[in-house]
Protein backbone atom coordinates (compact mmCIF):
# COMPACT_ATOMS: atom_id res chain seq x y z
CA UNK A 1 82.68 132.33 98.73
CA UNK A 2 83.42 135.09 96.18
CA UNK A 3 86.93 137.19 96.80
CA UNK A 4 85.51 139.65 98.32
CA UNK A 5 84.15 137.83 101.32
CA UNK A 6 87.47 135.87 101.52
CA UNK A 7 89.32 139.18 101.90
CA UNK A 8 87.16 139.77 104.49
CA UNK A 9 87.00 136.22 106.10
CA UNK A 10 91.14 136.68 106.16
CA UNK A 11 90.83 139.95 108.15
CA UNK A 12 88.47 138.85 110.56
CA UNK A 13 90.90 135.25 110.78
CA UNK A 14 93.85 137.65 111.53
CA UNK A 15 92.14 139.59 113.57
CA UNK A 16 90.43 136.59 115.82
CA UNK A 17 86.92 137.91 115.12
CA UNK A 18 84.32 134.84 115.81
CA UNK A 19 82.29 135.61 112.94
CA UNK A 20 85.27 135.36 110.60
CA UNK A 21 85.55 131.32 111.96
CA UNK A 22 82.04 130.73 112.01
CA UNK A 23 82.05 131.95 108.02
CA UNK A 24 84.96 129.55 107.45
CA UNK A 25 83.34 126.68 109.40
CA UNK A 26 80.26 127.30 107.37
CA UNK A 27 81.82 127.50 104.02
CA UNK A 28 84.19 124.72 104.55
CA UNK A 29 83.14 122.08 107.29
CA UNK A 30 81.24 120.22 104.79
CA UNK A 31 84.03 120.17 101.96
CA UNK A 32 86.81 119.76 104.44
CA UNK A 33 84.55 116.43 105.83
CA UNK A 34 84.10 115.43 102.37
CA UNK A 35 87.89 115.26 101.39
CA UNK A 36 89.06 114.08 105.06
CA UNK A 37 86.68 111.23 104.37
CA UNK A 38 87.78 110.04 101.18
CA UNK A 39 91.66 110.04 102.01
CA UNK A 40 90.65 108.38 105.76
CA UNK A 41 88.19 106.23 105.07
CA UNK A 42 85.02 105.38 106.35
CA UNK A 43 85.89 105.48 109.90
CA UNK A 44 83.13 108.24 111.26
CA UNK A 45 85.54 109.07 114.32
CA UNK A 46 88.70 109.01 112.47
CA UNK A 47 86.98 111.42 109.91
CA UNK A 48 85.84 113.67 112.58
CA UNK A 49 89.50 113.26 114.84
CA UNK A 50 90.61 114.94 111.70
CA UNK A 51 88.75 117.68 110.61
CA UNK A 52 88.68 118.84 114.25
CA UNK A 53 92.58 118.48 114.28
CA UNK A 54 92.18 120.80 110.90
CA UNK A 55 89.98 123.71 112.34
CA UNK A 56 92.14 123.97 115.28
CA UNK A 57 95.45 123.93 113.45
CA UNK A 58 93.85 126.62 111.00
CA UNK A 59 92.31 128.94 114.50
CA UNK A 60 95.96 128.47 116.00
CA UNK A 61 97.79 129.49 112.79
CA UNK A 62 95.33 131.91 111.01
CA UNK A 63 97.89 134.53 111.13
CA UNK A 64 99.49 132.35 108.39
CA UNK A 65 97.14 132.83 105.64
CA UNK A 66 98.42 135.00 103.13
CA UNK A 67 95.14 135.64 100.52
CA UNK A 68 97.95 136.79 97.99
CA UNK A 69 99.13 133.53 97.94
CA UNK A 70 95.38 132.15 97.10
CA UNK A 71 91.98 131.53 98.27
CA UNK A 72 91.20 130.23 101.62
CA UNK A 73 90.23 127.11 100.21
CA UNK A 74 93.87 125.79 99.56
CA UNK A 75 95.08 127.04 102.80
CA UNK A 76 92.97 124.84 104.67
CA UNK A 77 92.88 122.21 102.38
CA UNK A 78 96.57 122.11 102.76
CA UNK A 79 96.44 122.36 106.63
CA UNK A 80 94.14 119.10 106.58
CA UNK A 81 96.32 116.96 103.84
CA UNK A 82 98.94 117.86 107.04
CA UNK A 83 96.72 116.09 109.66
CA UNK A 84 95.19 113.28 107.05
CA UNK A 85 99.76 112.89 106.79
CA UNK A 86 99.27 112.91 110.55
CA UNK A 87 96.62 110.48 110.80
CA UNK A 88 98.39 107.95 108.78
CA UNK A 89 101.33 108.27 110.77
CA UNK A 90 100.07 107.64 114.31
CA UNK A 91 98.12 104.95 112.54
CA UNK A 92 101.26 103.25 110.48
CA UNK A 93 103.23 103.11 114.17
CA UNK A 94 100.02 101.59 115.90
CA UNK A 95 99.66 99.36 113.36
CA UNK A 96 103.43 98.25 113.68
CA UNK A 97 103.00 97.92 117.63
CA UNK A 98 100.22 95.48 116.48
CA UNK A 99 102.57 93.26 114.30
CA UNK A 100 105.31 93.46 117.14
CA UNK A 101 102.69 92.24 119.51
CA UNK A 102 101.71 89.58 116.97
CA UNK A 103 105.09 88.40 116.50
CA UNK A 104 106.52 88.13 120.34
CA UNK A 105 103.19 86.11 120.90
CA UNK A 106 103.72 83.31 118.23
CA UNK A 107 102.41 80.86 120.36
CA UNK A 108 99.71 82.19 122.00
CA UNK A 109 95.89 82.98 120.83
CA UNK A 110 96.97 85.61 118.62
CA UNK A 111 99.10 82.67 116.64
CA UNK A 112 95.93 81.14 115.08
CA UNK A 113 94.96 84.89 113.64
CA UNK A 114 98.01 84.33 111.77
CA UNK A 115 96.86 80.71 110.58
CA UNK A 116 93.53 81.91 109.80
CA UNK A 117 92.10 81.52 105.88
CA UNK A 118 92.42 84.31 103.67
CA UNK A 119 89.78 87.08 104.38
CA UNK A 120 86.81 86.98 102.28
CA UNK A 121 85.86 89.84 99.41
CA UNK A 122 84.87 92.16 101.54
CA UNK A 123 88.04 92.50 103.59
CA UNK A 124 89.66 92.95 100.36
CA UNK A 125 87.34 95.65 98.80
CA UNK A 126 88.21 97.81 102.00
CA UNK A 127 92.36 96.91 102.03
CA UNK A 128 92.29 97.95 98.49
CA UNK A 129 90.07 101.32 99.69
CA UNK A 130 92.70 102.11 101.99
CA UNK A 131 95.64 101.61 99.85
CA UNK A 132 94.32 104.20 97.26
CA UNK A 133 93.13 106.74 99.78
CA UNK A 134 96.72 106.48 101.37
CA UNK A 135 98.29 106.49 97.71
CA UNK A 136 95.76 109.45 97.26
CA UNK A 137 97.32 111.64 100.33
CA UNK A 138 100.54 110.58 99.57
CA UNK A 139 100.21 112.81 96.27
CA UNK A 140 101.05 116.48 95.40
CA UNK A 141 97.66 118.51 97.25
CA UNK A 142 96.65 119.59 92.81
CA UNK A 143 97.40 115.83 91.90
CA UNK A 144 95.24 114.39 94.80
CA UNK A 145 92.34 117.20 93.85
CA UNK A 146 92.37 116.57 90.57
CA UNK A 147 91.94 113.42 90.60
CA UNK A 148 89.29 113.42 93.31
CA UNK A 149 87.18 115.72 90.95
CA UNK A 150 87.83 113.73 87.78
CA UNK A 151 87.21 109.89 89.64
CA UNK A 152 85.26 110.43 92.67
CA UNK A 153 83.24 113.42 91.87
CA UNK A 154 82.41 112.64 88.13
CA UNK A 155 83.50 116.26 87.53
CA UNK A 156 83.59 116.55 84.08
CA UNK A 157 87.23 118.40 82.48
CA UNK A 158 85.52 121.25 81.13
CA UNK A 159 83.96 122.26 84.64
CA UNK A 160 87.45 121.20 86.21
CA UNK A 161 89.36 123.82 83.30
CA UNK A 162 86.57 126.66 84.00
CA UNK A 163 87.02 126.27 88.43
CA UNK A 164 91.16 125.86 87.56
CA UNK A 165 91.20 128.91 85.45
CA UNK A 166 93.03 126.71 82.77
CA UNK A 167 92.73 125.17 79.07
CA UNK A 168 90.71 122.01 78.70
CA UNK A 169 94.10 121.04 77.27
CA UNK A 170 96.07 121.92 80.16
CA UNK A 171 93.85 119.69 82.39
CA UNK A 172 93.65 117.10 80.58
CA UNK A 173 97.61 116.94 80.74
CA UNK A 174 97.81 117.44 83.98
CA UNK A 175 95.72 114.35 84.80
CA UNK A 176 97.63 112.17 82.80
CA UNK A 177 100.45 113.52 85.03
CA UNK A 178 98.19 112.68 88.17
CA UNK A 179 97.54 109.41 87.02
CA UNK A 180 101.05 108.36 86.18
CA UNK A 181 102.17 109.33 89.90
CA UNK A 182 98.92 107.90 91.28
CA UNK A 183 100.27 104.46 89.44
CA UNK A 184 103.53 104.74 90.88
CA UNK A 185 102.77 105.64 94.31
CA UNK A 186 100.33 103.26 94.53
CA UNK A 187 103.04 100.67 93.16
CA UNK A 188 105.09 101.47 95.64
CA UNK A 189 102.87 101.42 98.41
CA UNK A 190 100.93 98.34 97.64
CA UNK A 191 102.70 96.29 95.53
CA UNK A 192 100.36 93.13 96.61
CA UNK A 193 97.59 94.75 94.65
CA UNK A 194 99.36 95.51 91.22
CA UNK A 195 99.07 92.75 88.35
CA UNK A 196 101.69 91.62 87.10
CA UNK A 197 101.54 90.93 83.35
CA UNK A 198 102.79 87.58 81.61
C-alpha cells in the first residue's frame, strides 16, 4: 500500500468508513496471520483467537493511529505483538493452573504423567518451537521483525536495508544487536535448552 492510499486508509479508519477496514483487512489479514502464526505457533485456533483479537482492538482504537508517526503497518503490527503478549499470558496462568492441579493430585492418575519416560523427538522439536516464538515476542517489535525477515523469511540484508530505508551496514548491525538479545532472552526463558560448554 503506497502512502497515498495509507493517508487515505487513516481517514476513512478515523472516520469509521467500512471501506477504509475492508482495505486494511485486505492489505494486512494475510501478513498479520503470517506473523501471529510464527510467534503462536501452529495452533490454527489460537492463530485465528489472535488476529481476530487484533482487528478488533485496531476497529475499537483506530482513532489512535497517527500516520505521522508511520505507516499503518507498524500500528497494527504493534497492536497484535499486544494480543500475541496477551495470548501468552492467559496461556502462562492456564498452564500454571495445570501444574497446581498436577501437584494437589500426586497420587492420583495424573501422578503416573509425572512418572512417564521422557517425550520422544517430536515433543521436543515443538517445546523448543515454542520457546523461540515466545523468546521472539518477548523482543523489541524491530528486533522480532528483523529477525523474522533475516531467519524465517530468507530475506536477504540488502532487500531488508532497501524496505528499512537504511545502510546495508546499519542492518547488518542491528541484527547482531537482535541476535545478542534473542540469545539472552531466550537464556533466560529457557535455560533447559542452552548448552552449556565444558
Amino acid at each position: 500500500m503506497d502512502d497515498h492510499r495509507q493517508r487515505d486508509v487513516a481517514r476513512g479508519l478515523a472516520a469509521g468508513d467500512p471501506d477504509a477496514w475492508r482495505a486494511l483487512y485486505d492489505a494486512y489479514a494475510e501478513r498479520v496471520w503470517r506473523c501471529v502464526a510464527r510467534l503462536v505457533g501452529p495452533s490454527a485456533a489460537d492463530v485465528a483467537d489472535v488476529v481476530q483479537e487484533t482487528f478488533l482492538a485496531a476497529a475499537r482504537s483506530a482513532g489512535s493511529f497517527d500516520p505521522a508517526r508511520g505507516p499503518l503497518w507498524a500500528w497494527l503490527w504493534g497492536v497484535a505483538r499486544t494480543h500475541v503478549a496477551l495470548h501468552y499470558r492467559r496461556k502462562g496462568q492456564q498452564d500454571r493452573l495445570r501444574a497446581a492441579v498436577l501437584a494437589l493430585s500426586a497420587d492420583g492418575p495424573l501422578a503416573r504423567w509425572l512418572d512417564a519416560p521422557a517425550p520422544p523427538d517430536p515433543l521436543l522439536t515443538a517445546e523448543l518451537a515454542a520457546a523461540v516464538r515466545s523468546a521472539l515476542a518477548d523482543l523489541p517489535a524491530e528486533y522480532e521483525t528483523l529477525l523474522t525477515a533475516k531467519y524465517l523469511d530468507g530475506e536477504a540484508v540488502e532487500s531488508i536495508a532497501a524496505r528499512e530505508r537504511a545502510t546495508e551496514v546499519a542492518v547488518r548491525s542491528k541484527l547482531a544487536r537482535a541476535r545478542s538479545a534473542f540469545r539472552e532472552t531466550f537464556a533466560k526463558q529457557s535455560p533447559s535448552f542452552v548448552r552449556c560448554d565444558p
